[in-house]
C-alpha atoms as a PDB file:
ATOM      1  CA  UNK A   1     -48.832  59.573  40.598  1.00  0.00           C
ATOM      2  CA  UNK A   2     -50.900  63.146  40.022  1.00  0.00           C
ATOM      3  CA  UNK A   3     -50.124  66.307  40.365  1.00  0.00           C
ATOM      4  CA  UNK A   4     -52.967  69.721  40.882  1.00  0.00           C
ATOM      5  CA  UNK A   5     -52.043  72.828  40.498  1.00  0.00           C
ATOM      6  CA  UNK A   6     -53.285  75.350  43.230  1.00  0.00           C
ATOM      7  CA  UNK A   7     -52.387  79.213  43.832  1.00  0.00           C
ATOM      8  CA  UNK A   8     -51.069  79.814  47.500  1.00  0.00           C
ATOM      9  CA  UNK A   9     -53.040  82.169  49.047  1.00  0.00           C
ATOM     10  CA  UNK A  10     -50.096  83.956  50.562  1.00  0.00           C
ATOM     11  CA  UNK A  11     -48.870  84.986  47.157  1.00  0.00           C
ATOM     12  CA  UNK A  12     -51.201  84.219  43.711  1.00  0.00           C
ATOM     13  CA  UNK A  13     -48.829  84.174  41.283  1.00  0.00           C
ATOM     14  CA  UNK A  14     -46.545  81.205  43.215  1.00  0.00           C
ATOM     15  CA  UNK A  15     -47.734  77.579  41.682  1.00  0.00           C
ATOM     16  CA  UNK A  16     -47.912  74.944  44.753  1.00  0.00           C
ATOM     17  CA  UNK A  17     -47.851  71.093  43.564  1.00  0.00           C
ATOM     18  CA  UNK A  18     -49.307  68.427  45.221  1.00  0.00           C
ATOM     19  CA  UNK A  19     -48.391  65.275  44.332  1.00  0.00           C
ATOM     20  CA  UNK A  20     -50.807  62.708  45.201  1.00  0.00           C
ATOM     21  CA  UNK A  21     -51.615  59.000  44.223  1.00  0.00           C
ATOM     22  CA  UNK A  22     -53.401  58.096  41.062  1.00  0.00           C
ATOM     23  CA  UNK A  23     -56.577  56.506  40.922  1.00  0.00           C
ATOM     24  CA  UNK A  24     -56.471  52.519  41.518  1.00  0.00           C
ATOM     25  CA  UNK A  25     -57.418  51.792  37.909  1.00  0.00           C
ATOM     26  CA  UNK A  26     -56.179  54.016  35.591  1.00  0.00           C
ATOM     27  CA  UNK A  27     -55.630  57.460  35.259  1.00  0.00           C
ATOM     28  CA  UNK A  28     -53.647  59.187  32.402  1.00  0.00           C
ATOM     29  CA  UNK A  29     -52.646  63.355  32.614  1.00  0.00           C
ATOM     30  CA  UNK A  30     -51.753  64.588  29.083  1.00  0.00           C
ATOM     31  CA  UNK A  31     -51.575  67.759  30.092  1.00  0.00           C
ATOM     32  CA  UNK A  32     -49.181  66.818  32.928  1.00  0.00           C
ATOM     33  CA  UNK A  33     -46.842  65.156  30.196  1.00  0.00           C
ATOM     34  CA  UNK A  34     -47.283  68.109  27.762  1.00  0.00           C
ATOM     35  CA  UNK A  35     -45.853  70.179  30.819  1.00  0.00           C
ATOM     36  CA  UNK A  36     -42.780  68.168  31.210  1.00  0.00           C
ATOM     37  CA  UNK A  37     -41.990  68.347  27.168  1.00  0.00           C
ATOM     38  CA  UNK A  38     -38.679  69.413  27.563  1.00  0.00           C
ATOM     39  CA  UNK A  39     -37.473  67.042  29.876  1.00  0.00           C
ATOM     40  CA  UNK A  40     -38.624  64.561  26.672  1.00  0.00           C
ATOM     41  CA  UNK A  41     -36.318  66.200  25.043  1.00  0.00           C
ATOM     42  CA  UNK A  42     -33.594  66.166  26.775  1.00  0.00           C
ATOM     43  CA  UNK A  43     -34.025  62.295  27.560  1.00  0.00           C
ATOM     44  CA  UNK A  44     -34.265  61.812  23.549  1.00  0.00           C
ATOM     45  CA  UNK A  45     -31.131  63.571  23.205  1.00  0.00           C
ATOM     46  CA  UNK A  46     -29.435  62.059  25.990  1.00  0.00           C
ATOM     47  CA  UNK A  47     -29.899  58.578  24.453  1.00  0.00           C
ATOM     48  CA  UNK A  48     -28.940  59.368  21.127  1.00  0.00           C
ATOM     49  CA  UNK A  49     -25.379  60.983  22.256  1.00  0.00           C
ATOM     50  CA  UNK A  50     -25.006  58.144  24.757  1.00  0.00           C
ATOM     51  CA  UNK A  51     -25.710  55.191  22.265  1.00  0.00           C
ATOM     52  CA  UNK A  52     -23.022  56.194  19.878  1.00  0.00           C
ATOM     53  CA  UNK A  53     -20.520  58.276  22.483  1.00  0.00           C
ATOM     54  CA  UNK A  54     -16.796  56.764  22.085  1.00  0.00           C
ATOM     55  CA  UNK A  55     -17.761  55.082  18.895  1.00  0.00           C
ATOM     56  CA  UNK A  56     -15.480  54.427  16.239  1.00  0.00           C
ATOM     57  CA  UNK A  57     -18.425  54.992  13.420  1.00  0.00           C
ATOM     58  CA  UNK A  58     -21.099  56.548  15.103  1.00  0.00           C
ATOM     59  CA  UNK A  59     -24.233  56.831  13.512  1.00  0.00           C
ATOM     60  CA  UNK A  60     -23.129  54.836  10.739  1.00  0.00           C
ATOM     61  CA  UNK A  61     -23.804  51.780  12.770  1.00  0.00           C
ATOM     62  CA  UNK A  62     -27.282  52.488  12.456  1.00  0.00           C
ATOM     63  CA  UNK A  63     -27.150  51.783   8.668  1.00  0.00           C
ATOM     64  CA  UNK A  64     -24.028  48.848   8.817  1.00  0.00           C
ATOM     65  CA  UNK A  65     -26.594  46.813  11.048  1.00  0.00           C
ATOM     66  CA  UNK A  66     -29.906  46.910   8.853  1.00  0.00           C
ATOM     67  CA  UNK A  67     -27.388  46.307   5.956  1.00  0.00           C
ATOM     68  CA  UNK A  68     -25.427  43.390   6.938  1.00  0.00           C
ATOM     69  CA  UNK A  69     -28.665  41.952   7.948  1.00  0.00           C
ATOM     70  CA  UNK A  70     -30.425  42.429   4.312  1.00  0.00           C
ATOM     71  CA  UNK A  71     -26.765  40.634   2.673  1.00  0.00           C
ATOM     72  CA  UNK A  72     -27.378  37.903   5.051  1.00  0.00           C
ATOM     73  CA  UNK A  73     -31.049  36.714   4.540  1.00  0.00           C
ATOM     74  CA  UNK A  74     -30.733  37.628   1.142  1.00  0.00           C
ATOM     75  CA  UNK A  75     -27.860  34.832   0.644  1.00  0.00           C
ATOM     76  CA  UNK A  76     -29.560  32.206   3.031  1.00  0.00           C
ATOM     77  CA  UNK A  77     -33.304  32.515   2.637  1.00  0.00           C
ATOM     78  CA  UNK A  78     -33.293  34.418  -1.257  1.00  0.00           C
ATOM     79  CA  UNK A  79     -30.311  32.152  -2.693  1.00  0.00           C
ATOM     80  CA  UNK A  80     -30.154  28.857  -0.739  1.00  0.00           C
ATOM     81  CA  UNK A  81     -33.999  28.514   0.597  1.00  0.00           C
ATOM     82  CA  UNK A  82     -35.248  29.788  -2.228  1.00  0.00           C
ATOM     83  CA  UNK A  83     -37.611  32.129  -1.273  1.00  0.00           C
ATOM     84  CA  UNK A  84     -38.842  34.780  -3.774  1.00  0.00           C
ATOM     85  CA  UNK A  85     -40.493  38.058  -3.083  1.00  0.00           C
ATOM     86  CA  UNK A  86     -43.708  39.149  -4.590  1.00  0.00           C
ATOM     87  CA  UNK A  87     -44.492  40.809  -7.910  1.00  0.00           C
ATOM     88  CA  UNK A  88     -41.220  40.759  -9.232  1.00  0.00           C
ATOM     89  CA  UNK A  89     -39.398  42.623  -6.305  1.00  0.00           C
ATOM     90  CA  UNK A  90     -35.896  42.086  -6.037  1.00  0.00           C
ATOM     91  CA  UNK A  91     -34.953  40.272  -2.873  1.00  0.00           C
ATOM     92  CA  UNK A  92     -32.844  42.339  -1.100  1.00  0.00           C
ATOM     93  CA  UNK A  93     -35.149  45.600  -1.692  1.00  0.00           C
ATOM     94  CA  UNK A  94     -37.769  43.467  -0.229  1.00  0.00           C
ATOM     95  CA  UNK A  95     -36.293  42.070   2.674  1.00  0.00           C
ATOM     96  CA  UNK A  96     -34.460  45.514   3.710  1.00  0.00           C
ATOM     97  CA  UNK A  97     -38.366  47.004   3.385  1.00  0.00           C
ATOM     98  CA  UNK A  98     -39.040  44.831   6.037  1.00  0.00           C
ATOM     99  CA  UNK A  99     -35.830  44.979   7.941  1.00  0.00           C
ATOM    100  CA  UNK A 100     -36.499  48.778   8.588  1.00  0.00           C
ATOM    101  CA  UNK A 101     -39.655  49.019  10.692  1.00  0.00           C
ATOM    102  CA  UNK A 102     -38.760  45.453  12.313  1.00  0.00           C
ATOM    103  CA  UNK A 103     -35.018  47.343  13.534  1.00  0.00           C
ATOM    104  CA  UNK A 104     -37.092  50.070  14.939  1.00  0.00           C
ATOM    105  CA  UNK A 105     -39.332  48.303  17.097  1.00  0.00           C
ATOM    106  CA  UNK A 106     -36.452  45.373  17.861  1.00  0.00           C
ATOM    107  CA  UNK A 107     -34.505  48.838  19.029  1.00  0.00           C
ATOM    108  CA  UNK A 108     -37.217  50.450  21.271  1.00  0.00           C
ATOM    109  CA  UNK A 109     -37.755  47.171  23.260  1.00  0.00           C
ATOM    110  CA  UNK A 110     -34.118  47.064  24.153  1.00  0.00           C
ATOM    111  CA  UNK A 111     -33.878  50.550  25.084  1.00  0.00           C
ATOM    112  CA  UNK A 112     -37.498  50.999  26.825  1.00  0.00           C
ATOM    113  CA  UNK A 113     -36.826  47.599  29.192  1.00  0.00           C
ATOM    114  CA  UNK A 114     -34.327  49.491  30.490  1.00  0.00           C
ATOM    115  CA  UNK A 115     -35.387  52.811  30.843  1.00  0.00           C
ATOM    116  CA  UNK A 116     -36.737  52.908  34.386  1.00  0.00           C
ATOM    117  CA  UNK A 117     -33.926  50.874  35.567  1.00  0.00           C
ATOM    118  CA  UNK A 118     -31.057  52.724  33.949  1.00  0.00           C
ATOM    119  CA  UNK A 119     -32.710  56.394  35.199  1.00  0.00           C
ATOM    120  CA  UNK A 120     -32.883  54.894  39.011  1.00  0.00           C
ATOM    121  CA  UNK A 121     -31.103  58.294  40.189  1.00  0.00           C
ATOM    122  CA  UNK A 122     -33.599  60.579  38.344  1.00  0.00           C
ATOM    123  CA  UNK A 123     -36.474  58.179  39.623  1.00  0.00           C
ATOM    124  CA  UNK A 124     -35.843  57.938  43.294  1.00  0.00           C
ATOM    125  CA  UNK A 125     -34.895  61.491  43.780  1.00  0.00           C
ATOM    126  CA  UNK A 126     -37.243  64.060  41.585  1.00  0.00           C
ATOM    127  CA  UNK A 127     -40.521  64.125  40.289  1.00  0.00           C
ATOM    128  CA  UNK A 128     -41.922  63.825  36.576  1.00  0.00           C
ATOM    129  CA  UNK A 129     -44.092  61.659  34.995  1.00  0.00           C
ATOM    130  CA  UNK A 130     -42.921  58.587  35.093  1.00  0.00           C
ATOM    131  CA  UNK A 131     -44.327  57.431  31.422  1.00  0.00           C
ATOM    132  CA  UNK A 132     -41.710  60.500  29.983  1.00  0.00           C
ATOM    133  CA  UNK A 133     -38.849  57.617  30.553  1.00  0.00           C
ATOM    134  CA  UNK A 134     -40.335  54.889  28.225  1.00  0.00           C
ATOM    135  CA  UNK A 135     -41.606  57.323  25.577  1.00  0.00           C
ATOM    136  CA  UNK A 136     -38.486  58.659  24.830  1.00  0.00           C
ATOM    137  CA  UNK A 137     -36.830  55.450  24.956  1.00  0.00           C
ATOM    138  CA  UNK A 138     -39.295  54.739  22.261  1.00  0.00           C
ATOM    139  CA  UNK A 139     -38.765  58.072  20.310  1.00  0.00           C
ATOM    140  CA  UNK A 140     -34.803  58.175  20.118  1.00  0.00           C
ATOM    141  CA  UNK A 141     -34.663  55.360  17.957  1.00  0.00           C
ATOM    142  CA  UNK A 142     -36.189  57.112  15.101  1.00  0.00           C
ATOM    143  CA  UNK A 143     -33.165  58.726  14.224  1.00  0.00           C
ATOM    144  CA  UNK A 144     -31.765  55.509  13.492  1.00  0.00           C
ATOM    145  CA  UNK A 145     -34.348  54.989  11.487  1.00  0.00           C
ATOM    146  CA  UNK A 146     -34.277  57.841   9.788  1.00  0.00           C
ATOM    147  CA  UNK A 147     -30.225  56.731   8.992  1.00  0.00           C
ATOM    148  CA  UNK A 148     -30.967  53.249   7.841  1.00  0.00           C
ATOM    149  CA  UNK A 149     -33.936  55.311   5.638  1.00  0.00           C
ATOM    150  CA  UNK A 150     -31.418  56.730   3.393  1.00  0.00           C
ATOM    151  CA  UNK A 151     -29.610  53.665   2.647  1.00  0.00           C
ATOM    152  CA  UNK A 152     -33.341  52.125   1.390  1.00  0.00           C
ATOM    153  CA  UNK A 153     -33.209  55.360  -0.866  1.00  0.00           C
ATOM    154  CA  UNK A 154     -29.633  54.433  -2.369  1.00  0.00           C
ATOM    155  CA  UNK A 155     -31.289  50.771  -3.047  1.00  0.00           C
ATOM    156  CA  UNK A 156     -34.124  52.542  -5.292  1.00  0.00           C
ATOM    157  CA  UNK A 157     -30.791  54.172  -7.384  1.00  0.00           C
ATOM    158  CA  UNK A 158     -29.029  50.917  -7.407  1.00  0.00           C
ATOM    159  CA  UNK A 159     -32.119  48.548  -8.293  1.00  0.00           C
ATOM    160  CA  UNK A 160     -33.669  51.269 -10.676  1.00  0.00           C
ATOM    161  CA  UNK A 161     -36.870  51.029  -9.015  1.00  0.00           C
ATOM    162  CA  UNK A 162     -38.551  54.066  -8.363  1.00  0.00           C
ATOM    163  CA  UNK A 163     -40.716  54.355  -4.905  1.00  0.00           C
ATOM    164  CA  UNK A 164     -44.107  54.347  -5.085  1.00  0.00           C
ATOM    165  CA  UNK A 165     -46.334  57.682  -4.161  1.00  0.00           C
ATOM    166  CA  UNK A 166     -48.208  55.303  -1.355  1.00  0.00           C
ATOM    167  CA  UNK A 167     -44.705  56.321   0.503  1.00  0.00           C
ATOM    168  CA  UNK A 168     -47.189  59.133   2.202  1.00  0.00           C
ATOM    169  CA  UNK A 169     -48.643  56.175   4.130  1.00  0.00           C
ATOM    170  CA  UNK A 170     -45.138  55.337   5.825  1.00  0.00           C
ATOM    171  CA  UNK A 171     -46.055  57.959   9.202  1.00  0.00           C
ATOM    172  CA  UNK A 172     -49.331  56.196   9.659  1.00  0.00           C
ATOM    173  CA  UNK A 173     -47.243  52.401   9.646  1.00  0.00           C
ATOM    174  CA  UNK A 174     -44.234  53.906  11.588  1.00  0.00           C
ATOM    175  CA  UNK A 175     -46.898  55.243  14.180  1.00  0.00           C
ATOM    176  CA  UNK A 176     -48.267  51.527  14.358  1.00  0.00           C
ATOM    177  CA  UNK A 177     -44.910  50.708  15.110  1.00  0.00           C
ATOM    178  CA  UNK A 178     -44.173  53.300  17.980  1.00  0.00           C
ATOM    179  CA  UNK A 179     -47.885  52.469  19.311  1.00  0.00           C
ATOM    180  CA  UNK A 180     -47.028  48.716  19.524  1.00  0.00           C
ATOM    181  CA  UNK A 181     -43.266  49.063  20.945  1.00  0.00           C
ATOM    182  CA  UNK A 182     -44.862  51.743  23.827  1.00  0.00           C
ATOM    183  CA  UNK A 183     -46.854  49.355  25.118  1.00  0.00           C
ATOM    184  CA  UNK A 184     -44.528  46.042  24.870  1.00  0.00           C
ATOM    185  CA  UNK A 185     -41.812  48.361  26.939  1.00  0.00           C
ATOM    186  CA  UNK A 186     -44.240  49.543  29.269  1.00  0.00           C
ATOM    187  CA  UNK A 187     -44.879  46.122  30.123  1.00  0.00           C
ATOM    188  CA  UNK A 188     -41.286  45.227  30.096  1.00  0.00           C
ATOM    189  CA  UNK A 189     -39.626  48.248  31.924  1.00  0.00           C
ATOM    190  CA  UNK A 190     -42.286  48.346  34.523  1.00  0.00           C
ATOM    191  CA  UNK A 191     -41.970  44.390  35.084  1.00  0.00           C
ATOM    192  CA  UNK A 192     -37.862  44.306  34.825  1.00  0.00           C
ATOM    193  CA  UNK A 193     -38.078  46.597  38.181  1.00  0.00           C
ATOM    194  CA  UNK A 194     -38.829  43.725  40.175  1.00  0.00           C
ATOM    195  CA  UNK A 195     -37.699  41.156  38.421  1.00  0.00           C
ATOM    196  CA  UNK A 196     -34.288  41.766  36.834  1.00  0.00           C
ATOM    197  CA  UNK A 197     -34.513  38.012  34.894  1.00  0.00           C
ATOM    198  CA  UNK A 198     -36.707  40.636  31.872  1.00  0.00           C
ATOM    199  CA  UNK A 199     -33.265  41.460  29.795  1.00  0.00           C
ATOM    200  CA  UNK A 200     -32.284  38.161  29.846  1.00  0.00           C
ATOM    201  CA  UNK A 201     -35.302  37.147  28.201  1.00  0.00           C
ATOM    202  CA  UNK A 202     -35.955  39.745  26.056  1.00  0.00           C
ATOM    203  CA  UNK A 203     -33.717  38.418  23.060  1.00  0.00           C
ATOM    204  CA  UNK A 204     -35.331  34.945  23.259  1.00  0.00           C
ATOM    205  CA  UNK A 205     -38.687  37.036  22.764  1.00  0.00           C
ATOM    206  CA  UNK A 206     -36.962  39.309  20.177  1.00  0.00           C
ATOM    207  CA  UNK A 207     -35.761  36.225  18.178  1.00  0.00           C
ATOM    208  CA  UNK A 208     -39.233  34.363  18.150  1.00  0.00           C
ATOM    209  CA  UNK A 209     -40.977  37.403  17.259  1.00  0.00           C
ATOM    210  CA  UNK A 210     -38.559  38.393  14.217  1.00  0.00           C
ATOM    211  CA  UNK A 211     -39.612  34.939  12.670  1.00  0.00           C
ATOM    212  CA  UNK A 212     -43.680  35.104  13.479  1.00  0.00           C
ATOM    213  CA  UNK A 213     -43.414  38.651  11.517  1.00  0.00           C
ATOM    214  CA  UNK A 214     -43.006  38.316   8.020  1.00  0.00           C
ATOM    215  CA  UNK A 215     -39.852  40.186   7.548  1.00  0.00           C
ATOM    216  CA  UNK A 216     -38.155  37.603   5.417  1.00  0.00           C
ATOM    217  CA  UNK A 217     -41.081  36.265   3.817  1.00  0.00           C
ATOM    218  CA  UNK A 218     -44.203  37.982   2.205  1.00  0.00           C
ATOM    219  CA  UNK A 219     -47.610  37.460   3.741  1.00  0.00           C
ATOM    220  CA  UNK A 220     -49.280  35.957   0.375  1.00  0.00           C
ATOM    221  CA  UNK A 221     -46.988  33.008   1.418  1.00  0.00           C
ATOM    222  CA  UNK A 222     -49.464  32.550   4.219  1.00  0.00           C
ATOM    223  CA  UNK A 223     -53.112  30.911   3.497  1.00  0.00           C
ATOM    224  CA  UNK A 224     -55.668  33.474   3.162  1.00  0.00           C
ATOM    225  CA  UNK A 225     -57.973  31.918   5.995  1.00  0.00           C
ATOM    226  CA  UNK A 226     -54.290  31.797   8.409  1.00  0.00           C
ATOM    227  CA  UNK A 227     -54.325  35.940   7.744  1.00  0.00           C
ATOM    228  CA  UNK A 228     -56.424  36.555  10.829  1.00  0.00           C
ATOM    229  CA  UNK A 229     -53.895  34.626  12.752  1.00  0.00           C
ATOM    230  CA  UNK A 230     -50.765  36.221  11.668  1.00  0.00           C
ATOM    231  CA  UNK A 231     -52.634  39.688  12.154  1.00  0.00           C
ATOM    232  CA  UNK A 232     -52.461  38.846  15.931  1.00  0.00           C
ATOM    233  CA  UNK A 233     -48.985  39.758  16.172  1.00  0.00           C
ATOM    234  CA  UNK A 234     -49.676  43.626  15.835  1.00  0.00           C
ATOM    235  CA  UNK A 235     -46.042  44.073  14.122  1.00  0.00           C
ATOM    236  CA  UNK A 236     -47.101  41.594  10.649  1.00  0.00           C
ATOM    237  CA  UNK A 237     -49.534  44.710  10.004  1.00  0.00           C
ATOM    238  CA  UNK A 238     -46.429  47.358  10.544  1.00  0.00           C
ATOM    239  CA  UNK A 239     -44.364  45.866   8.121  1.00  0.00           C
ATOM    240  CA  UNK A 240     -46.833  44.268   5.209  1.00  0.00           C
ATOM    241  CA  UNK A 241     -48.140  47.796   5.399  1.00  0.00           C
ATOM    242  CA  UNK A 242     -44.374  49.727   5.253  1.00  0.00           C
ATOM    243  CA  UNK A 243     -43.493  47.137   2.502  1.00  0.00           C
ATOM    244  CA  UNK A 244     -46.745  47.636   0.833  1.00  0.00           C
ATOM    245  CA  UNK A 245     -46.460  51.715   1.227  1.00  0.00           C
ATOM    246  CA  UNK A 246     -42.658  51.849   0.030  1.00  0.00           C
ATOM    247  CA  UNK A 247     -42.827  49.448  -3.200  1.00  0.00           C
ATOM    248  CA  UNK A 248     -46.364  49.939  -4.051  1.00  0.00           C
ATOM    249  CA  UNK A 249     -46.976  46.392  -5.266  1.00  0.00           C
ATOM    250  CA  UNK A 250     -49.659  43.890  -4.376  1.00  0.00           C
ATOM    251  CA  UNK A 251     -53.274  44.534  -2.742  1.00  0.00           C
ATOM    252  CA  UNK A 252     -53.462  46.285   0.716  1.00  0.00           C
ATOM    253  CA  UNK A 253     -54.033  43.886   3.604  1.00  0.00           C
ATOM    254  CA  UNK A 254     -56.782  46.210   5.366  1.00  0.00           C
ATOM    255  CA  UNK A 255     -58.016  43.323   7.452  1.00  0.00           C
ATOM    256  CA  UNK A 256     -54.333  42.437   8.519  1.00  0.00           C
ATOM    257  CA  UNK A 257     -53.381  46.616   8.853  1.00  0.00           C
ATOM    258  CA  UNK A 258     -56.685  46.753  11.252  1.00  0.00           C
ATOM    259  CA  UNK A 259     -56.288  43.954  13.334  1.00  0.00           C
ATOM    260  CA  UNK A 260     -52.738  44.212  14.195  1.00  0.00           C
ATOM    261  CA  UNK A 261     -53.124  47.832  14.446  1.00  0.00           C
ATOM    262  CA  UNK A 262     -55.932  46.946  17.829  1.00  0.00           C
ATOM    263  CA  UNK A 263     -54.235  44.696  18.962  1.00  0.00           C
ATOM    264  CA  UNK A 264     -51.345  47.226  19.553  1.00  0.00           C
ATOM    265  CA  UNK A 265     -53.976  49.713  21.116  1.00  0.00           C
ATOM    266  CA  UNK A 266     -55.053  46.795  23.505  1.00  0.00           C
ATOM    267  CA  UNK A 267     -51.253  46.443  24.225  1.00  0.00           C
ATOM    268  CA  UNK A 268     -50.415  49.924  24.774  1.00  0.00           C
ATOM    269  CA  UNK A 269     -53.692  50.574  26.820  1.00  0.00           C
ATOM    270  CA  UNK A 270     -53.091  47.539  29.237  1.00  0.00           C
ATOM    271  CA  UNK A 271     -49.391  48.449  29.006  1.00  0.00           C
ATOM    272  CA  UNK A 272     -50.369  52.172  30.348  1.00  0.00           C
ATOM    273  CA  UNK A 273     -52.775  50.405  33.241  1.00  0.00           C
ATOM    274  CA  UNK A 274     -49.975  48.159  34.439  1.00  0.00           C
ATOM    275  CA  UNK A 275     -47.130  51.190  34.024  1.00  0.00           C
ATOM    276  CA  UNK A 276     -49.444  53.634  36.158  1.00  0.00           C
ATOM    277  CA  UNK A 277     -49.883  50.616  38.648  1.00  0.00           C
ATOM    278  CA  UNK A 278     -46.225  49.903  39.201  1.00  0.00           C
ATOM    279  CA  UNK A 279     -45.222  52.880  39.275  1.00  0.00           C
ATOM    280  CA  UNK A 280     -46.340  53.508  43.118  1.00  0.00           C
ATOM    281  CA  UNK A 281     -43.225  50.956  43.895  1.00  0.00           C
ATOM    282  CA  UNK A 282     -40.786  51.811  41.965  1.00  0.00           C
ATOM    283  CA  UNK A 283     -38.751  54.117  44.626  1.00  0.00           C
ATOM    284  CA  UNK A 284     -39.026  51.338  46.448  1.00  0.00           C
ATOM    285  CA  UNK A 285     -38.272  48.066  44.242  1.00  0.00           C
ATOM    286  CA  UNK A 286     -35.110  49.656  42.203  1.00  0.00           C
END
């Protein structure tokens, strides 16, 4: 749906809004969404009081998850496997590098699949841009990220190993990763309000994904002619190019950082086509 803005004749400082249908293929208002910026805001902060409300740690879960993770895979994979990181890395720094952006994104597909679902009331009854609901379920997560951040900061002091000044690049690959989880949870939030069977697949698709991304295991490990095909799955770029940003060891993978990073605009803009689509129904279907 689209709004226009037109004065009333009667009185020309009164603002009448017509809301209309969008265009059949695609048809994207920034200015619209700029409008309703607060109401992003208020979403954003919604979620992140809700998430830890009646919590017995609060925000520290956001750091006791990433972290029991790391102590796990560093035991089974660095310990019993036997797999080594890169350039002389010690295991846990390198796995928790990974863990970080791969929480994230794991994070907003969780929250965006529900978003549309969960804000039925808001949906059916006033009017806003619709694409406000994902976004901020793909925005509040940061601040868990920002949590878990600080803990990767204490592993510097404990490992002695100083971060590297490519940390400036960590926006651009965090970016990547908001970029790629938009589009995934348009997909999903606009497709789990007609069929509800989307949450109950979404961990299978979490899980699978979490091992095609190399989290636990560095990307050299891969052949050099396979790098094309790993680069396919837009989140392998996110977090070589975190890991490679934070530690500052090894070669950049441009050709891996560029590919995954189109494949997540090809996500994202299909993702917005099939959102603005769906979105006619959605009264109607939740």
């Amino acid at each position: 749906m689209s709004t226009t803005v037109t004065p009333d004749p009667r009185d020309p400082a009164q603002r009448v809004f017509r809301v209309k249908p969008s265009r059949p293929f695609f048809s994207l208002d920034i200015r619209e969404l700029l409008r309703y910026h607060e109401l992003l805001y208020v979403l954003v902060w919604r979620d992140v009081r809700v998430r830890y409300k009646q919590t017995a740690l609060g925000v520290l879960w956001a750091v006791i998850q990433p972290l029991a993770a790391m102590v796990i895979f560093s035991i089974i994979f660095g310990h019993l496997a036997g797999i080594q990181s890169p350039y002389g890395v010690p295991y846990p720094l390198f796995v928790f590098t990974g863990l970080l952006p791969w929480q994230y994104f794991a994070a907003c597909l969780s929250s965006s699949t529900q978003s549309v679902v969960g804000n039925a009331n808001l949906v059916t009854k006033v009017y806003f841009p619709r694409l406000i609901v994902p976004l901020a379920a793909v925005c509040s997560p940061v601040i868990d990220f920002l949590c878990a951040f600080c803990v990767l900061l204490g592993l510097f002091v404990f490992y002695s190993y100083p971060p590297h000044w490519h940390a400036i690049a960590i926006p651009v690959f965090l970016g990547m990763a908001l970029l790629t989880a938009f589009g995934v949870g348009l997909w999903l939030s606009a497709l789990n309000t007609r069929y509800r069977d989307i949450p109950y697949l979404l961990p299978f698709i979490t899980q699978i994904w979490f091992f095609l991304t190399p989290v636990i295991y560095p990307v050299t490990m891969v052949p050099q002619r396979w790098h094309w095909v790993i680069a396919l799955n837009p989140m392998s770029g996110v977090v070589d190019g975190f890991r490679w940003a934070v530690l500052g060891k090894g070669l950049p993978h441009y050709g891996v950082y560029a590919l995954s990073a189109l494949v997540g605009v090809c996500l994202t803009t299909s993702g917005l086509w099939y959102f603005k689509r769906a979105e006619r129904t959605f009264a109607d279907v939740i």
